[in-house]
N, C-alpha and C. Protein backbone atom coordinates (compact mmCIF):
# COMPACT_ATOMS: atom_id res chain seq x y z
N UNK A 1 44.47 -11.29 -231.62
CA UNK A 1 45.94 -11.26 -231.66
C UNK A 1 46.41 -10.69 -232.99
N UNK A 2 45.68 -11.29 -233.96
CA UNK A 2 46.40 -10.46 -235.18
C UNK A 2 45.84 -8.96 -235.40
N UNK A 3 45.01 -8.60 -234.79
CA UNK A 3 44.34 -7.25 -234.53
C UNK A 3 45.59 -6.59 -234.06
N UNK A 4 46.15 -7.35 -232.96
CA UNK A 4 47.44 -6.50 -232.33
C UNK A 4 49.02 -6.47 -232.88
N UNK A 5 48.63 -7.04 -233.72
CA UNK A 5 49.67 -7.48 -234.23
C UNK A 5 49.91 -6.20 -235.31
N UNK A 6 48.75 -5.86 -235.86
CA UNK A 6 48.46 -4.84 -237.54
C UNK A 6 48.86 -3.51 -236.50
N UNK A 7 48.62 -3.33 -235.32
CA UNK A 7 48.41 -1.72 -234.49
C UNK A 7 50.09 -1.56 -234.07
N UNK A 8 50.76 -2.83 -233.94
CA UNK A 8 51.98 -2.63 -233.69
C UNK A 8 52.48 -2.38 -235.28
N UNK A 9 52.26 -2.47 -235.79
CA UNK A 9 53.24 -2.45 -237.29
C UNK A 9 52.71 -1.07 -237.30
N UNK A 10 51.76 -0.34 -237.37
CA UNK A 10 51.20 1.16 -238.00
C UNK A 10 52.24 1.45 -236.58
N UNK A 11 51.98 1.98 -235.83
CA UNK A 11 52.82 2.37 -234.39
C UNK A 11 54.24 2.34 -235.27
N UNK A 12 55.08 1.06 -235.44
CA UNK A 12 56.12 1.32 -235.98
C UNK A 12 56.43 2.48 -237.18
N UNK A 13 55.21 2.15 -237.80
CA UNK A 13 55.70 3.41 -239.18
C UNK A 13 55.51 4.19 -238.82
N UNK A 14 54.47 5.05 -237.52
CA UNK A 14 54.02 6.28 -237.04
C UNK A 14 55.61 6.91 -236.34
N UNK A 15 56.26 6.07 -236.14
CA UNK A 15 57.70 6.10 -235.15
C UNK A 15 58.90 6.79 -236.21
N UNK A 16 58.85 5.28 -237.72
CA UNK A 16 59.99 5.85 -237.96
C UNK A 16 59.55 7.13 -239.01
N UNK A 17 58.23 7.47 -239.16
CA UNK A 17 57.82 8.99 -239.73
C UNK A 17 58.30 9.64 -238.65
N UNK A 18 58.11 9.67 -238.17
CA UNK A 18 58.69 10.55 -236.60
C UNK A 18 60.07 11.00 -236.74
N UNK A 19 60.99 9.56 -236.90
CA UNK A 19 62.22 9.83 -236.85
C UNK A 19 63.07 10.54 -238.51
N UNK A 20 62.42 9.88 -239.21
CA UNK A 20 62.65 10.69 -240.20
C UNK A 20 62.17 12.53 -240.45
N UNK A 21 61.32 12.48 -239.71
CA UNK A 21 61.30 14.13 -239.52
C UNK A 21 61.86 14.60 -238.95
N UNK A 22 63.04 13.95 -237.61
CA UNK A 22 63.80 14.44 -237.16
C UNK A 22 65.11 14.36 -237.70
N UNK A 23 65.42 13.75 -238.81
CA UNK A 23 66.86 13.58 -239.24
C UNK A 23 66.29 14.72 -240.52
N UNK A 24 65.13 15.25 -241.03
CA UNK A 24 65.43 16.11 -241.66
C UNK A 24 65.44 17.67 -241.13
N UNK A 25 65.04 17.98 -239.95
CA UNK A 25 65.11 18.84 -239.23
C UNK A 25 66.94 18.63 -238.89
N UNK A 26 66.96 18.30 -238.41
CA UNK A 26 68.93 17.82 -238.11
C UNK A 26 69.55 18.02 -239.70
N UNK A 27 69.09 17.92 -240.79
CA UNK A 27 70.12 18.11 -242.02
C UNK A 27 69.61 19.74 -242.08
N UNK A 28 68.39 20.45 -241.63
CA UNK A 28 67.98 21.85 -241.95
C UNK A 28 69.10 22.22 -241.20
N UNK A 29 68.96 21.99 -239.66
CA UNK A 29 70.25 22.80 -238.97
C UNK A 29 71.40 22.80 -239.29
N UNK A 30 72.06 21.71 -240.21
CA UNK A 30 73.25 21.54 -240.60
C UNK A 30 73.61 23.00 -241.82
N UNK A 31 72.38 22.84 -242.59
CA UNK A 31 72.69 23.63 -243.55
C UNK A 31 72.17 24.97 -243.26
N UNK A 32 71.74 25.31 -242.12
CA UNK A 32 71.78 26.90 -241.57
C UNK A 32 73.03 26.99 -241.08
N UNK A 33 73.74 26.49 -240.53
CA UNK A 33 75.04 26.61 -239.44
C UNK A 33 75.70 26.38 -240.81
N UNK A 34 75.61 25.86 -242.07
CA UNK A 34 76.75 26.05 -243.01
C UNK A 34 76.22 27.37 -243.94
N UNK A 35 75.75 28.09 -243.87
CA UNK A 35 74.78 29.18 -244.25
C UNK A 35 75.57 30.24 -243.27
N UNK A 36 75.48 30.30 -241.83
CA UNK A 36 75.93 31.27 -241.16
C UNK A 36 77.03 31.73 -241.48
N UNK A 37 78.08 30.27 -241.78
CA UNK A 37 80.08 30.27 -241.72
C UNK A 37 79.83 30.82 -243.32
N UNK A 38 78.89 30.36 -244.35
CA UNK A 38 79.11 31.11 -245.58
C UNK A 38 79.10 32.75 -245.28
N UNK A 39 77.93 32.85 -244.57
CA UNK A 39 77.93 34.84 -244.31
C UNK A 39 79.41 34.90 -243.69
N UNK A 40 79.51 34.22 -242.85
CA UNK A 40 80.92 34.85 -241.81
C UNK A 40 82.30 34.48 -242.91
N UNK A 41 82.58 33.75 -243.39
CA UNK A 41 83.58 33.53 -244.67
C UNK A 41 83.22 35.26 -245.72
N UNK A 42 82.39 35.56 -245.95
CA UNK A 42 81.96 37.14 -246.92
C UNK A 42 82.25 37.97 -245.67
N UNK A 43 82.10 37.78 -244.73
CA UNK A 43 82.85 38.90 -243.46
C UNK A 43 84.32 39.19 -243.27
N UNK A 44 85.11 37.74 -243.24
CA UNK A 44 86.22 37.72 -243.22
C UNK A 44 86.94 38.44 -244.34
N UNK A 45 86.18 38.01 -246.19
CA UNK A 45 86.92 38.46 -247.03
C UNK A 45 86.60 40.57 -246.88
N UNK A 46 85.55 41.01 -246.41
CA UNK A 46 85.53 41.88 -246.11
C UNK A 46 86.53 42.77 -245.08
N UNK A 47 87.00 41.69 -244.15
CA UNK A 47 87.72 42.25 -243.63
C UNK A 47 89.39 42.70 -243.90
N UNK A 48 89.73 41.52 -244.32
CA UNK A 48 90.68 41.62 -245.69
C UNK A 48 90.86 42.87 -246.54
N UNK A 49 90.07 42.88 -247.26
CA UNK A 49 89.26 44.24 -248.13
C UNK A 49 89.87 45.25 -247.41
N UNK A 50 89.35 45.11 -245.90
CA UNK A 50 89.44 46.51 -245.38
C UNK A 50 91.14 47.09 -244.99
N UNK A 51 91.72 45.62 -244.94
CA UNK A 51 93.23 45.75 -244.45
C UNK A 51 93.69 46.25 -245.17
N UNK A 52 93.67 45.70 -246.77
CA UNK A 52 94.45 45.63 -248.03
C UNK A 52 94.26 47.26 -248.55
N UNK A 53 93.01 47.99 -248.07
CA UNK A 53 92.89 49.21 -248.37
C UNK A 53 93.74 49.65 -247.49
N UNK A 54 93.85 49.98 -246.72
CA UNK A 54 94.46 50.55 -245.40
C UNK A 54 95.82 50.11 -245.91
N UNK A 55 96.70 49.29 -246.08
CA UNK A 55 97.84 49.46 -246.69
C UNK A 55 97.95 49.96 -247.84
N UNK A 56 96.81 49.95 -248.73
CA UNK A 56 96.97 50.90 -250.05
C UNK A 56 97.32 52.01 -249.85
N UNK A 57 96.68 52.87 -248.74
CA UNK A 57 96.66 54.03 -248.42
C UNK A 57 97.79 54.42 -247.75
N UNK A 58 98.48 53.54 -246.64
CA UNK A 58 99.30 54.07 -246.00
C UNK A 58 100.79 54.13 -247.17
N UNK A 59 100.69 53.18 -248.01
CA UNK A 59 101.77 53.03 -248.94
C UNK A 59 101.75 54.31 -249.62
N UNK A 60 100.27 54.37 -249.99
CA UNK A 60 100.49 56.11 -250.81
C UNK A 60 100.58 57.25 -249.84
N UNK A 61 100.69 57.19 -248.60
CA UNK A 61 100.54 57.85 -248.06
C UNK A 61 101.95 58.24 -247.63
N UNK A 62 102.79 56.79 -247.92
CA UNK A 62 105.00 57.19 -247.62
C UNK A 62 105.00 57.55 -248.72
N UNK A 63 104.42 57.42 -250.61
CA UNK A 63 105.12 58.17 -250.93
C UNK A 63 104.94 59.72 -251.53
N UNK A 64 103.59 59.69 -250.67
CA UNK A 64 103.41 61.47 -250.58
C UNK A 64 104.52 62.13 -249.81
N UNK A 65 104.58 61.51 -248.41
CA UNK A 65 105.80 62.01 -247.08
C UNK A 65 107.01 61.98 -248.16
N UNK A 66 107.73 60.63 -249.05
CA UNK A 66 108.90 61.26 -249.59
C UNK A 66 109.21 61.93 -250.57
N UNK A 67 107.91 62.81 -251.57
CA UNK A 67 107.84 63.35 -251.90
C UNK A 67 108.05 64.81 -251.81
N UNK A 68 107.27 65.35 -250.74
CA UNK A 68 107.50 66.03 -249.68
C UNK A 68 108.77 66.36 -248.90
N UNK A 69 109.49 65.08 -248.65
CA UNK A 69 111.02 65.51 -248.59
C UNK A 69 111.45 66.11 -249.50
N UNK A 70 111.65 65.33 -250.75
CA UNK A 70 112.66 65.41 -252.07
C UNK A 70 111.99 67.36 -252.40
């Protein structure tokens, strides 16, 4: 009986090693999926970038046209 007793306690720690490898696998995925939104946040400001040019340009681009009038 106390033989069975020692195989249940190792079993338990074999378990919560187990489970602790799964809550650190679960914090890896957390911090890939906050890894991805970091790339996609440097996408967004890129995209930005790309607007803010594009009105640079079109701005210089009215006052070439009223130049061109005058």
């Amino acid at each position: 009986l106390e033989c069975d007793g020692i195989q249940g306690i190792q079993e338990n720690q074999a378990i919560q090693e187990i489970q602790g490898i799964q809550e650190n696998q679960a914090i890896q995925e957390i911090q890939e999926i906050q890894g991805i939104q970091g790339i996609q946040g440097i996408q967004e400001n890129q995209a930005i970038q790309g607007i803010q040019e594009n009105q640079a340009i079109q701005e210089i681009q009215g006052i070439q046209g009223k130049k061109q009038v005058i």
